[in-house]
N, C-alpha and C. Protein backbone atom coordinates (compact mmCIF):
# COMPACT_ATOMS: atom_id res chain seq x y z
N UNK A 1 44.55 18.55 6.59
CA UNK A 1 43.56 17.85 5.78
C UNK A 1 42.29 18.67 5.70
N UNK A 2 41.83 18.61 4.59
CA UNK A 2 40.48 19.33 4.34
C UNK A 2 39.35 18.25 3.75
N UNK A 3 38.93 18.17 4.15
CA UNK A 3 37.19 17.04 3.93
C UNK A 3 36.42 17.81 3.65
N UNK A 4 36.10 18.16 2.10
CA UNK A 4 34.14 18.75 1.96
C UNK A 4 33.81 17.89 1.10
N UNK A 5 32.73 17.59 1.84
CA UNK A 5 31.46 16.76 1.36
C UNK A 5 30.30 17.65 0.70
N UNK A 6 29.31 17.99 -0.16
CA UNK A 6 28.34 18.70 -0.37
C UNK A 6 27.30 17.74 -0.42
N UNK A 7 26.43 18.59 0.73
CA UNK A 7 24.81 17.53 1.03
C UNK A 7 23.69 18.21 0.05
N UNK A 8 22.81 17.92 -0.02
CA UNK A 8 21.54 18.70 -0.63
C UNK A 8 21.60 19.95 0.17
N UNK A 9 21.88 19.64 1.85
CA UNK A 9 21.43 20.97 2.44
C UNK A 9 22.46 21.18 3.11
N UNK A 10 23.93 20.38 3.41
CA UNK A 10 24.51 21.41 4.21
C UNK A 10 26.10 20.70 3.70
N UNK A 11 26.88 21.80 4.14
CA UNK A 11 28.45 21.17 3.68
C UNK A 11 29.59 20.55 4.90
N UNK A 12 29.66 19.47 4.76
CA UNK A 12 30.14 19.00 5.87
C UNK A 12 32.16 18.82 5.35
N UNK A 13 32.39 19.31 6.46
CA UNK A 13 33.56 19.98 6.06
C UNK A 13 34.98 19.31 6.83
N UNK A 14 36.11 18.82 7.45
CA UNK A 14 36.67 18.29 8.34
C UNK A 14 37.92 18.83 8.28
N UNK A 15 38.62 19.78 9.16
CA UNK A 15 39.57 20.47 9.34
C UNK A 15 40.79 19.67 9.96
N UNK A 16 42.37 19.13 9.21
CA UNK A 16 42.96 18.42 10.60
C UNK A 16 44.46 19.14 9.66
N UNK A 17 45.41 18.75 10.06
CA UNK A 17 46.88 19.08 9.20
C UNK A 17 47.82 17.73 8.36
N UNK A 18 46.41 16.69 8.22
CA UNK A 18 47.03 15.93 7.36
C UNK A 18 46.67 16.03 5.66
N UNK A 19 47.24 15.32 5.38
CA UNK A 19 47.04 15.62 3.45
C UNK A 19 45.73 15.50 3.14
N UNK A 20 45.35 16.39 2.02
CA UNK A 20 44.08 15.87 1.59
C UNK A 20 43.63 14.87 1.44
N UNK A 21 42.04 14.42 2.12
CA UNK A 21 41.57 13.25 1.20
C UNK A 21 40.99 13.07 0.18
N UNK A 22 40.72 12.70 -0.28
CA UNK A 22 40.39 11.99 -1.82
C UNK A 22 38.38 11.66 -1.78
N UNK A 23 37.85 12.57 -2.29
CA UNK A 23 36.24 12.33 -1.90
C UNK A 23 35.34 11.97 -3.17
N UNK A 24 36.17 11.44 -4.42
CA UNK A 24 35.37 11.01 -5.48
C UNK A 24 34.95 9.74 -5.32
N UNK A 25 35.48 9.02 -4.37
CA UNK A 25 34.52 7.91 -4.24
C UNK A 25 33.20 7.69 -3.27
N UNK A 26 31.54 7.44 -4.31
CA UNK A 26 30.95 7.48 -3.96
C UNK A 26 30.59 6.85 -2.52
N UNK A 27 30.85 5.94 -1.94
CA UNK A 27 30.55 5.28 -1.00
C UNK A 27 31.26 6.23 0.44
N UNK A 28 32.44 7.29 0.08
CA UNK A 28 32.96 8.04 1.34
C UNK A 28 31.53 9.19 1.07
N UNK A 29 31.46 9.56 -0.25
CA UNK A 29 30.91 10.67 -0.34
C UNK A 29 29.27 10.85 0.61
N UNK A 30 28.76 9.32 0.62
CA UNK A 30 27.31 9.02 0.94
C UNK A 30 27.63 9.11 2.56
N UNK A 31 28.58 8.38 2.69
CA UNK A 31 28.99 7.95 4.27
C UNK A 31 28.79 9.57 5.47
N UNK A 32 29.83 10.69 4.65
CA UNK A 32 29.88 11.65 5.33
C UNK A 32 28.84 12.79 4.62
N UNK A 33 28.29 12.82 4.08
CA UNK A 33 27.03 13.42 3.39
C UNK A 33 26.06 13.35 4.46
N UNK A 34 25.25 15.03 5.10
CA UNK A 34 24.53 14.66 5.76
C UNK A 34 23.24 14.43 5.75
N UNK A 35 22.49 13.35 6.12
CA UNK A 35 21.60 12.78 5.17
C UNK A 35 20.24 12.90 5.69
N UNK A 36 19.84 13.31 7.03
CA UNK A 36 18.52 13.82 7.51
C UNK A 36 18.66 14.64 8.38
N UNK A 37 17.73 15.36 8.74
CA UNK A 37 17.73 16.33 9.94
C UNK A 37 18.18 15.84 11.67
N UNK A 38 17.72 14.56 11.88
CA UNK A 38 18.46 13.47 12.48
C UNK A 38 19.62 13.55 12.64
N UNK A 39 20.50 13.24 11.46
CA UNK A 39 21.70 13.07 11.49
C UNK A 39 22.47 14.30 11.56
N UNK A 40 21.50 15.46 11.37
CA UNK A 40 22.13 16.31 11.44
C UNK A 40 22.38 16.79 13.07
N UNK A 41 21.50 16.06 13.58
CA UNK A 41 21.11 16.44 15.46
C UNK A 41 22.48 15.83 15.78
N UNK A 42 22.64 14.57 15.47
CA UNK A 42 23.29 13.21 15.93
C UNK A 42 24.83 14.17 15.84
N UNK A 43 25.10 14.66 14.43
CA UNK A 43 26.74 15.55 14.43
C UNK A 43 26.71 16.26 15.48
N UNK A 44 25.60 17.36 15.43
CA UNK A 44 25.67 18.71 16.22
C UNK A 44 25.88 18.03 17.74
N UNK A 45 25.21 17.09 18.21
CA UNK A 45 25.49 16.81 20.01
C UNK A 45 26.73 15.77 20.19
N UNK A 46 27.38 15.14 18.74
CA UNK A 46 28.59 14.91 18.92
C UNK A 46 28.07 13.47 19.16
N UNK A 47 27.22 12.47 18.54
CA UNK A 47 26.94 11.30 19.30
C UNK A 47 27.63 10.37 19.03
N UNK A 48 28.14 9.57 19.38
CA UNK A 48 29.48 8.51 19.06
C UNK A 48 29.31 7.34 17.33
N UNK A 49 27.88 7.18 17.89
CA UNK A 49 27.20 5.96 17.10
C UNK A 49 26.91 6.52 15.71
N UNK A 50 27.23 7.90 15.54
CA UNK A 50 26.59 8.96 14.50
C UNK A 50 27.45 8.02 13.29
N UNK A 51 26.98 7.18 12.07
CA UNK A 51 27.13 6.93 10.87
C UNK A 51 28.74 7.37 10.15
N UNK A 52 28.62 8.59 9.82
CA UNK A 52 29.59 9.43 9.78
C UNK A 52 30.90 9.11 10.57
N UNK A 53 30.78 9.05 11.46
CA UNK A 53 32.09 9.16 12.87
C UNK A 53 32.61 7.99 12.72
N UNK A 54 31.63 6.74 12.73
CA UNK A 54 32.12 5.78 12.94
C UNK A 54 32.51 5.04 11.26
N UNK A 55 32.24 5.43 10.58
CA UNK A 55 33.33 5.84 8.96
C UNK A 55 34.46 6.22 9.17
N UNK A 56 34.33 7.19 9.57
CA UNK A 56 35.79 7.70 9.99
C UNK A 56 36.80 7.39 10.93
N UNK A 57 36.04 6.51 11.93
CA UNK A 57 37.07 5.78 13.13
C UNK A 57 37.44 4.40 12.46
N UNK A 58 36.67 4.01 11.78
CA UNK A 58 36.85 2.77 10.74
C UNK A 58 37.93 2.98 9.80
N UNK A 59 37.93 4.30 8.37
CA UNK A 59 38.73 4.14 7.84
C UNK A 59 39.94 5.04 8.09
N UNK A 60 39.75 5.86 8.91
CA UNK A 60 40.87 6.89 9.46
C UNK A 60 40.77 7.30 10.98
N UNK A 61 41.81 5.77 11.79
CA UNK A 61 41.47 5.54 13.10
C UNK A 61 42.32 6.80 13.73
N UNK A 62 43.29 7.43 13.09
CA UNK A 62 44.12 8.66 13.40
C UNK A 62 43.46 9.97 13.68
N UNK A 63 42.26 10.12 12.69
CA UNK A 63 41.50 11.12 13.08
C UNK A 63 40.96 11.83 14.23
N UNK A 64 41.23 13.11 14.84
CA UNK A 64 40.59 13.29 15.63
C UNK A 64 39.77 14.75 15.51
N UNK A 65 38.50 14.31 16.26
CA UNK A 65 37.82 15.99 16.14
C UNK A 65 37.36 15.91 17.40
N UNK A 66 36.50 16.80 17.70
CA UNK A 66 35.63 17.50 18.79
C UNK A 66 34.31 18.23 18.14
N UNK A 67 33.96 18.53 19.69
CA UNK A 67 32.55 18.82 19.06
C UNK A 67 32.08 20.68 18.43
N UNK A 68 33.20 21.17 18.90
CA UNK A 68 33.52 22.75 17.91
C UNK A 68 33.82 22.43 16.57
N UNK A 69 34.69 21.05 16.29
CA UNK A 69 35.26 21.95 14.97
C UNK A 69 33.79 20.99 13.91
N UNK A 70 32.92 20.00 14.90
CA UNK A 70 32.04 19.02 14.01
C UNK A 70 31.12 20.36 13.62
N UNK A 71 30.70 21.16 14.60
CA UNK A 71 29.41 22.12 14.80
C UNK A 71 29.74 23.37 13.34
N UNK A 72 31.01 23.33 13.40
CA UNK A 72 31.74 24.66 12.50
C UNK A 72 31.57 23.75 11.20
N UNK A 73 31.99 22.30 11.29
CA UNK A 73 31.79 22.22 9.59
C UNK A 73 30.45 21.53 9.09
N UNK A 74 29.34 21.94 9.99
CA UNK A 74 27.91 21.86 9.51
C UNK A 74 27.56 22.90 9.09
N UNK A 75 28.42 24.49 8.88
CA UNK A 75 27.71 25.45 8.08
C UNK A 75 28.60 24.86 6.48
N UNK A 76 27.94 25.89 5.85
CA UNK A 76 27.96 25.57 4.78
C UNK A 76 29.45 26.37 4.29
N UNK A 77 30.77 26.01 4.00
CA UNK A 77 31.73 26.90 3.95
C UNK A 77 31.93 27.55 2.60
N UNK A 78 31.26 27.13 1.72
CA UNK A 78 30.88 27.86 0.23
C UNK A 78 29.94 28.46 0.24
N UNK A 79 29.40 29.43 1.54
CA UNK A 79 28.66 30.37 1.56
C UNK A 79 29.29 31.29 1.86
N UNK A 80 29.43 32.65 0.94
CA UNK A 80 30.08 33.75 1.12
C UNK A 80 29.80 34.92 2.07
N UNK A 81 28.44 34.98 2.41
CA UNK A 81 27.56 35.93 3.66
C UNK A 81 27.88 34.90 4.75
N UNK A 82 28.10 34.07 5.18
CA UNK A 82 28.86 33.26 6.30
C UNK A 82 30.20 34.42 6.93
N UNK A 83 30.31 34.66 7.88
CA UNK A 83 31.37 34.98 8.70
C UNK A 83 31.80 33.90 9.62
N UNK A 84 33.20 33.55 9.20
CA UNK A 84 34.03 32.43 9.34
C UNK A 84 34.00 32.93 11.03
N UNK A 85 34.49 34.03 11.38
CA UNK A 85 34.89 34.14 12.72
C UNK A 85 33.48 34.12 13.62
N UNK A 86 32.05 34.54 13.23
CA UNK A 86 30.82 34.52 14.32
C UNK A 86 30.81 33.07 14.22
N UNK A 87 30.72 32.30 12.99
CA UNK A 87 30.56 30.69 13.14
C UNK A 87 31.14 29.76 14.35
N UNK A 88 32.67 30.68 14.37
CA UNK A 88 33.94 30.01 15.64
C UNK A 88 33.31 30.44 16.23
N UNK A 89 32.51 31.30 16.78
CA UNK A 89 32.08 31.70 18.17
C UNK A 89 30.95 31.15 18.67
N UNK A 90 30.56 30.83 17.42
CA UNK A 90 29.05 30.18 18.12
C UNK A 90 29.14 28.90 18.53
N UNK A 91 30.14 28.05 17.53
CA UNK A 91 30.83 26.88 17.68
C UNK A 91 31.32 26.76 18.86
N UNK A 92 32.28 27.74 19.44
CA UNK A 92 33.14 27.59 20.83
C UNK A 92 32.17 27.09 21.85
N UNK A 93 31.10 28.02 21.89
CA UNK A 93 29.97 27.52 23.36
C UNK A 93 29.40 26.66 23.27
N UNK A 94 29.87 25.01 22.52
CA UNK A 94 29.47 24.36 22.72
C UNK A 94 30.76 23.05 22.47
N UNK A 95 31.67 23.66 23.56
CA UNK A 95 33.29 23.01 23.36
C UNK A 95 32.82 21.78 24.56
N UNK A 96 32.26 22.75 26.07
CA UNK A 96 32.06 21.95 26.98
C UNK A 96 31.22 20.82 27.06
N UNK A 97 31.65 19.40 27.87
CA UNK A 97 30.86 18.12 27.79
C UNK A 97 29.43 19.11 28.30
N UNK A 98 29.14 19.74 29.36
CA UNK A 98 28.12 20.32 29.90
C UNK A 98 27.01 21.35 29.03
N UNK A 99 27.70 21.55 27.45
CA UNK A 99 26.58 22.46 26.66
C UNK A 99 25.77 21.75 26.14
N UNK A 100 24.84 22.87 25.77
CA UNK A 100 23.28 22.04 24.57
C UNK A 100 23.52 21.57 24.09
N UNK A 101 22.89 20.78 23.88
CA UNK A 101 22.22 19.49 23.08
C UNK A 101 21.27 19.87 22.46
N UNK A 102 20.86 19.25 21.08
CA UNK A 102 19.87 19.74 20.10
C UNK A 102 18.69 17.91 20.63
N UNK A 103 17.37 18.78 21.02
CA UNK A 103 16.66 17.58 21.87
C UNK A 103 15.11 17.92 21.05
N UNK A 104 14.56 16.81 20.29
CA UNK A 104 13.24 16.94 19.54
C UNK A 104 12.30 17.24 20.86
N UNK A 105 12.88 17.31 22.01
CA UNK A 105 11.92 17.43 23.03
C UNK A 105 11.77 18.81 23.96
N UNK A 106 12.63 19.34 23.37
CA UNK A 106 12.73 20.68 23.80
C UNK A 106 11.84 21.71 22.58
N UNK A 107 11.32 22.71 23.42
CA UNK A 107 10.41 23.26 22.48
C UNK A 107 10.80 24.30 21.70
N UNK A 108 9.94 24.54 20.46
CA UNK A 108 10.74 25.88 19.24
C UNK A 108 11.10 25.00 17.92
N UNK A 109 10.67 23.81 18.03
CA UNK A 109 10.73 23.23 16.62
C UNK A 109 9.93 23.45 15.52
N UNK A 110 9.59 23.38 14.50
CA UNK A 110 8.95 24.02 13.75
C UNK A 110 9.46 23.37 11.87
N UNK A 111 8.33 23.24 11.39
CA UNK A 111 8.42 22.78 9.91
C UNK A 111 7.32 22.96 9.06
N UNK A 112 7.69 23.35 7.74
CA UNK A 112 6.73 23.84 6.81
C UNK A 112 6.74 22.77 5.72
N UNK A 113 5.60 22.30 5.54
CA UNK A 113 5.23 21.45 4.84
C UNK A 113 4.25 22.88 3.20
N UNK A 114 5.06 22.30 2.61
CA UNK A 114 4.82 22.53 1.13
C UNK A 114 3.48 21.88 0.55
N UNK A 115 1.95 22.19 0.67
CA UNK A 115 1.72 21.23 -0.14
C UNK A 115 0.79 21.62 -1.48
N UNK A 116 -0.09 20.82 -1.89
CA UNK A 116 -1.74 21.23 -2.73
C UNK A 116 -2.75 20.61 -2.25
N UNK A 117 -3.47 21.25 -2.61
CA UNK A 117 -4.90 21.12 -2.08
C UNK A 117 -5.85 21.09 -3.09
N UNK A 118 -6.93 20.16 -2.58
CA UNK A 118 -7.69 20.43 -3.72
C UNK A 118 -9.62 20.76 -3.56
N UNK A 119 -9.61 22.01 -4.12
CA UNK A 119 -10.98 23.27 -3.62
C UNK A 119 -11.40 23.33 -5.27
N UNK A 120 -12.79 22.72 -4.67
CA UNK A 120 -13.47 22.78 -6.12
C UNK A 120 -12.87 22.38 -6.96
N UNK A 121 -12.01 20.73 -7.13
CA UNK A 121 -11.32 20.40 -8.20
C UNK A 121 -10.40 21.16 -8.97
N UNK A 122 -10.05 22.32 -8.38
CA UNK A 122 -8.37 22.96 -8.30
C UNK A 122 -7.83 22.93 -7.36
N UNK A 123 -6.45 22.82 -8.17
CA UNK A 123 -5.17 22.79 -7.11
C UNK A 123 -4.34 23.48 -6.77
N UNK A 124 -4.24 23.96 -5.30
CA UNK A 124 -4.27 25.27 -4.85
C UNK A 124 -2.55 24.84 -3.63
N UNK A 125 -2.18 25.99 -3.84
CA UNK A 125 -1.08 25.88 -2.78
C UNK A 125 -1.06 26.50 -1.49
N UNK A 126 -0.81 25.76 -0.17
CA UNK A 126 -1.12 25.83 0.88
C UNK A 126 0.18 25.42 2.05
N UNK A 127 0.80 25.84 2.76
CA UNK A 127 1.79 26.23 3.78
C UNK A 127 0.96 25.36 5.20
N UNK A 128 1.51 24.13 5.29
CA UNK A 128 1.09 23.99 6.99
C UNK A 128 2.23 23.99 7.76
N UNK A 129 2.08 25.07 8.81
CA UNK A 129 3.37 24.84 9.96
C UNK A 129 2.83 24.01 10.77
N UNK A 130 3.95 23.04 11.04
CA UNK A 130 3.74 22.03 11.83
C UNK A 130 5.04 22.56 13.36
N UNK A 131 4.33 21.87 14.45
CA UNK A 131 5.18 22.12 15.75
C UNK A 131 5.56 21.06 16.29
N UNK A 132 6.31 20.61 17.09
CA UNK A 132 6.62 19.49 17.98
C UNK A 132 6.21 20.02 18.99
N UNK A 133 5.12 18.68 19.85
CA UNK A 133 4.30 18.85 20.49
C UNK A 133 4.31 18.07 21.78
N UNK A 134 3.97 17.84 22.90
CA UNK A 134 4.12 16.74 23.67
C UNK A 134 2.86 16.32 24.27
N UNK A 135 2.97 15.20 24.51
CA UNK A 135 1.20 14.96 24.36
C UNK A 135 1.33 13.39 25.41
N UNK A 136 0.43 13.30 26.61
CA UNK A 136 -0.06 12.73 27.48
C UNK A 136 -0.56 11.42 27.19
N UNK A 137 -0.46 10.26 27.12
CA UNK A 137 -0.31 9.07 26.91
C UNK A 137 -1.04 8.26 28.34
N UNK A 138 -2.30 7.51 27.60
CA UNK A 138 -2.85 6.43 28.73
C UNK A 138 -2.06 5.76 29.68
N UNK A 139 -0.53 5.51 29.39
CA UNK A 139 0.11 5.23 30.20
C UNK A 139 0.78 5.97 31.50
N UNK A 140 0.41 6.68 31.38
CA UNK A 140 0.93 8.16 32.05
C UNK A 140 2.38 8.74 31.80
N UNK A 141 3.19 8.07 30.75
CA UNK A 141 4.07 8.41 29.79
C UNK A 141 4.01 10.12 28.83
N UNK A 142 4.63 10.71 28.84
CA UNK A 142 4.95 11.71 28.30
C UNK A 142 5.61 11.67 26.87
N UNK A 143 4.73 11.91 25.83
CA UNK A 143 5.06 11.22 24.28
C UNK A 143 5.48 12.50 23.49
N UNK A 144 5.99 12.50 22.46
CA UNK A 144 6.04 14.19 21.54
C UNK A 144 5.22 13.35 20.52
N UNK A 145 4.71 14.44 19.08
CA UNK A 145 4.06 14.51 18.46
C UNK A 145 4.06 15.72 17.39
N UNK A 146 3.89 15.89 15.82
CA UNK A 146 3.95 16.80 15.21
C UNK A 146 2.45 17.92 15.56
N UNK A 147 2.03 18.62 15.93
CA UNK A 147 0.70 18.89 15.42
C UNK A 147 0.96 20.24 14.56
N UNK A 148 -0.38 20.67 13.91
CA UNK A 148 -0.34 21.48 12.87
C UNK A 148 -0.72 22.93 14.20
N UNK A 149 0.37 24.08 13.66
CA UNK A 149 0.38 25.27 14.40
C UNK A 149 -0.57 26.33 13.67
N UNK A 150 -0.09 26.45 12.40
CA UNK A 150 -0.98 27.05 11.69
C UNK A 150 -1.19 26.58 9.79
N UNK A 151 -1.65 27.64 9.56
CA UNK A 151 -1.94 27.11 7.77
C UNK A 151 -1.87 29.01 7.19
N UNK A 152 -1.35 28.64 5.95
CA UNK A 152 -0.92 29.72 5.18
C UNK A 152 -0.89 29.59 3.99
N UNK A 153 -2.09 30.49 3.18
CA UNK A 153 -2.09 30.46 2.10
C UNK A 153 -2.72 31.89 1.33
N UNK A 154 -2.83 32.34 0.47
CA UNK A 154 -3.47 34.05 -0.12
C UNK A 154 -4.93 33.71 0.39
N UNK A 155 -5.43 32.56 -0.17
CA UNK A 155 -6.64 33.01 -0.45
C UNK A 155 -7.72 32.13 1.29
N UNK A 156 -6.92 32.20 2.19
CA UNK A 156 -7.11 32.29 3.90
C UNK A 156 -7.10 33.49 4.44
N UNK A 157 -8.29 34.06 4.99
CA UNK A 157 -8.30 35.24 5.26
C UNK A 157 -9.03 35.32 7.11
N UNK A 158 -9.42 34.15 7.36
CA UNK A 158 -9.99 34.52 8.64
C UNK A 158 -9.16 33.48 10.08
N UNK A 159 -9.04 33.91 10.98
CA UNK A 159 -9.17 33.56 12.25
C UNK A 159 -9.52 31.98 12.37
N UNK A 160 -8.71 31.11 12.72
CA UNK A 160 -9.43 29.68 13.07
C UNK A 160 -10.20 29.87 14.33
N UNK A 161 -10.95 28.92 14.96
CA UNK A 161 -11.70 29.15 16.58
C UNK A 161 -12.09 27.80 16.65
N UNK A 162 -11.13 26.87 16.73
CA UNK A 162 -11.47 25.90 17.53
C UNK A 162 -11.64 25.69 18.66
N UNK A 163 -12.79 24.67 18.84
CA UNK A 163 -12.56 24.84 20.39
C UNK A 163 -12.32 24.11 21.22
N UNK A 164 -11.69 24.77 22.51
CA UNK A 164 -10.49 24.37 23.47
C UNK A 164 -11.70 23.52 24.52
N UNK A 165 -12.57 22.70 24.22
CA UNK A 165 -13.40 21.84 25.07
C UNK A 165 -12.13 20.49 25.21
N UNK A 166 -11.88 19.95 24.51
CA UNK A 166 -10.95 18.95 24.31
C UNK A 166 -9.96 18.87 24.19
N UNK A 167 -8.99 20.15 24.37
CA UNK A 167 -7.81 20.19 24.38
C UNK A 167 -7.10 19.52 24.94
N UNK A 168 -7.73 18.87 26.28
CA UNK A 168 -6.77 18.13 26.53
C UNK A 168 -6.88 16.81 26.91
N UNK A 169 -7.33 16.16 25.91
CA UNK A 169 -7.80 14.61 25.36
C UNK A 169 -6.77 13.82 25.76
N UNK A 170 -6.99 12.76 26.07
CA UNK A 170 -5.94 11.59 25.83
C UNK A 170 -6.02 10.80 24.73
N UNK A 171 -4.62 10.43 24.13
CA UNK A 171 -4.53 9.83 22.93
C UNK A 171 -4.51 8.43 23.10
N UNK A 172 -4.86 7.76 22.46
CA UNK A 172 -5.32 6.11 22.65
C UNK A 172 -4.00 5.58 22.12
N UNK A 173 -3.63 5.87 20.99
CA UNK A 173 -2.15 5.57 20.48
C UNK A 173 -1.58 6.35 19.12
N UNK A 174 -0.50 5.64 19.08
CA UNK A 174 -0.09 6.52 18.39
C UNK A 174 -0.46 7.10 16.67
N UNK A 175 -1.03 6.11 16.09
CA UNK A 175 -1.68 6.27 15.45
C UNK A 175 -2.85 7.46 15.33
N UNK A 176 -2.90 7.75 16.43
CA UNK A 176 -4.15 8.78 16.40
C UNK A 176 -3.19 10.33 15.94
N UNK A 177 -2.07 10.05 16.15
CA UNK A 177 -1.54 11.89 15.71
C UNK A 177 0.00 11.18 14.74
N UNK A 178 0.41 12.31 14.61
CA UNK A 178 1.88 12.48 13.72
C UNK A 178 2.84 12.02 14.48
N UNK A 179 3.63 11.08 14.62
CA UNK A 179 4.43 10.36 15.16
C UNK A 179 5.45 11.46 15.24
N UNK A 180 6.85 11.54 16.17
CA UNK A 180 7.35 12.57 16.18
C UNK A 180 8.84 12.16 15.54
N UNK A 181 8.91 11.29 14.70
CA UNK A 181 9.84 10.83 13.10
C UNK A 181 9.12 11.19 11.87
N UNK A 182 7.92 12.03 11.96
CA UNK A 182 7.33 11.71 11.01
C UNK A 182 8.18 12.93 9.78
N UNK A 183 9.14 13.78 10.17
CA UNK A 183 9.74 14.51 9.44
C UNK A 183 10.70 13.54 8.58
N UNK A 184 11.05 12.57 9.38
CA UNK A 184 12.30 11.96 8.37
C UNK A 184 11.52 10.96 7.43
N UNK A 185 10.48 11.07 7.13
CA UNK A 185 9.35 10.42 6.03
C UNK A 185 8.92 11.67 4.82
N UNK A 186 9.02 12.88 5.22
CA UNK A 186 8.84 14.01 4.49
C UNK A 186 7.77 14.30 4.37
N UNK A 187 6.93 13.34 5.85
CA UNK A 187 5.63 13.92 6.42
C UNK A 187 4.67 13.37 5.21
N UNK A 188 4.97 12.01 4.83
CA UNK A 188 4.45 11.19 3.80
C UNK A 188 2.93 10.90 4.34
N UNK A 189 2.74 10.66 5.32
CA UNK A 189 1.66 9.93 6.81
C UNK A 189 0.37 11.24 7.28
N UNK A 190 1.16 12.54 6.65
CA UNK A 190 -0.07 13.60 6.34
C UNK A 190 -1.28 13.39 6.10
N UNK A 191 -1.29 12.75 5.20
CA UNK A 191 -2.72 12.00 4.06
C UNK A 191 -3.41 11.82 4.78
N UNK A 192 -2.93 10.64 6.22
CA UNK A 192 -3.69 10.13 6.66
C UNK A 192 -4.55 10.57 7.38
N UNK A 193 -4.52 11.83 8.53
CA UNK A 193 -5.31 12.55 8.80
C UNK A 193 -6.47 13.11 8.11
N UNK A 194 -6.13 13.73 6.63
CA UNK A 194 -7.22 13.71 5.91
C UNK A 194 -8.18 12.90 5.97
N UNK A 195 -7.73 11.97 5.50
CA UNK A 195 -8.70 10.69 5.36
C UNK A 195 -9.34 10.44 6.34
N UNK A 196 -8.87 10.56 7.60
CA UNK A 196 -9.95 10.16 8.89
C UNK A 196 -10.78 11.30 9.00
N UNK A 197 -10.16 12.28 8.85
CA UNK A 197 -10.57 13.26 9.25
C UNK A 197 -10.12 14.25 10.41
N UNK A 198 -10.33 15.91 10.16
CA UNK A 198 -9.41 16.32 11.06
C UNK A 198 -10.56 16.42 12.65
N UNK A 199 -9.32 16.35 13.47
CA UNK A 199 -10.08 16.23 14.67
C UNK A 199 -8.62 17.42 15.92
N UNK A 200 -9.03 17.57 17.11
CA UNK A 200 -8.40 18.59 17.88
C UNK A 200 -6.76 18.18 18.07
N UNK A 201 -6.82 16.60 17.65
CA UNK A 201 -5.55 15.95 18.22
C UNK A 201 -4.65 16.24 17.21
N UNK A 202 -4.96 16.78 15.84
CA UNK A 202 -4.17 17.37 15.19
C UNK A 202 -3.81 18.88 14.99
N UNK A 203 -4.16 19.72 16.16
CA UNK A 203 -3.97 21.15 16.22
C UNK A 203 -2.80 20.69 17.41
N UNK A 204 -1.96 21.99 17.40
CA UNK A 204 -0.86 22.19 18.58
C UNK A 204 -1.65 22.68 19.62
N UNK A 205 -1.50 23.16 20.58
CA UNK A 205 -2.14 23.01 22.04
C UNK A 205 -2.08 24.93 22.20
């Protein structure tokens, strides 16, 4: 059996030796379509409850996979610069119950927000990298958080120098920074910082 699904961003694919299935109907197509960066975590660590899986234990209780062949059909297999055999390999080291896990809390995350700006009533295009951050909580709780790493644009030419007096503030709640879902919103909740205004709790550390 061969399963491809095509997502906006990735091709989810299902390898087994039974007959083809049949993927013109919209409601399989949405089901196994992968539909946020989330869900894309949820395939890659193999999570039971993952949307997808449990579609498939629902309408095809025969099915079986693992977590190599789920990881292998999150590349995209209608990409021709893809090497089928480095994919299996990268896939393999993560056969064992004991490998990585993809964790918003582990650090090296990173996202570029697309946006405009507006300087002197033009509208100008501007690059903010945003980081996942972890950030200290009145409760003495350990919270994550988006903050902004840097900004990128032509007409930015100098050195930021904020300063590190307050770096290491406590946040009153959550409201005060980028919630760390705020990607699966498409970072809609941006604005809002503007509007208050920027302050240290929105720089990365």
């Amino acid at each position: 059996m061969k399963l491809s699904v095509l997502a906006s961003l990735f091709s989810f694919s299902l390898i087994s030796n039974a007959q083809q299935l049949q993927t013109a109907d919209l409601t399989e197509n949405f089901a196994l379509s992968v539909q946020t960066i989330d869900d894309f975590c949820d395939r890659f660590n193999l999570e039971p409850k993952t949307p997808a899986f449990q579609y498939l234990q629902e309408n095809y209780p025969d099915f079986k996979f693992d977590r190599k062949t789920i990881i292998f059909s999150l590349f995209d297999q209608g990409n021709r610069s893809l090497d089928a055999n480095i994919i299996n390999e990268f896939a393999t080291q993560f056969e064992s119950d004991s490998a990585t896990k993809i964790r918003f809390e582990l650090p090296g995350w990173y996202s570029v927000l697309h946006c405009l700006v507006k300087i002197k009533n033009k509208l100008h295009k501007l690059d903010l990298i945003m980081e996942i951050d972890s950030v200290h909580l009145r409760s003495g709780s350990i919270g994550y958080k988006w903050s902004i790493r840097s900004v990128k644009a032509p007409y930015i030419h100098t050195q930021d120098s904020l300063s590190k007096k307050d770096s290491t503030a406590i946040y009153k709640a959550s409201s005060d920074f980028l919630h760390p879902m705020s990607h699966a919103l498409n970072f809609l909740n941006i604005k809002n910082i503007f509007r208050k205004g920027m302050t240290r709790s929105y720089f990365a550390k």
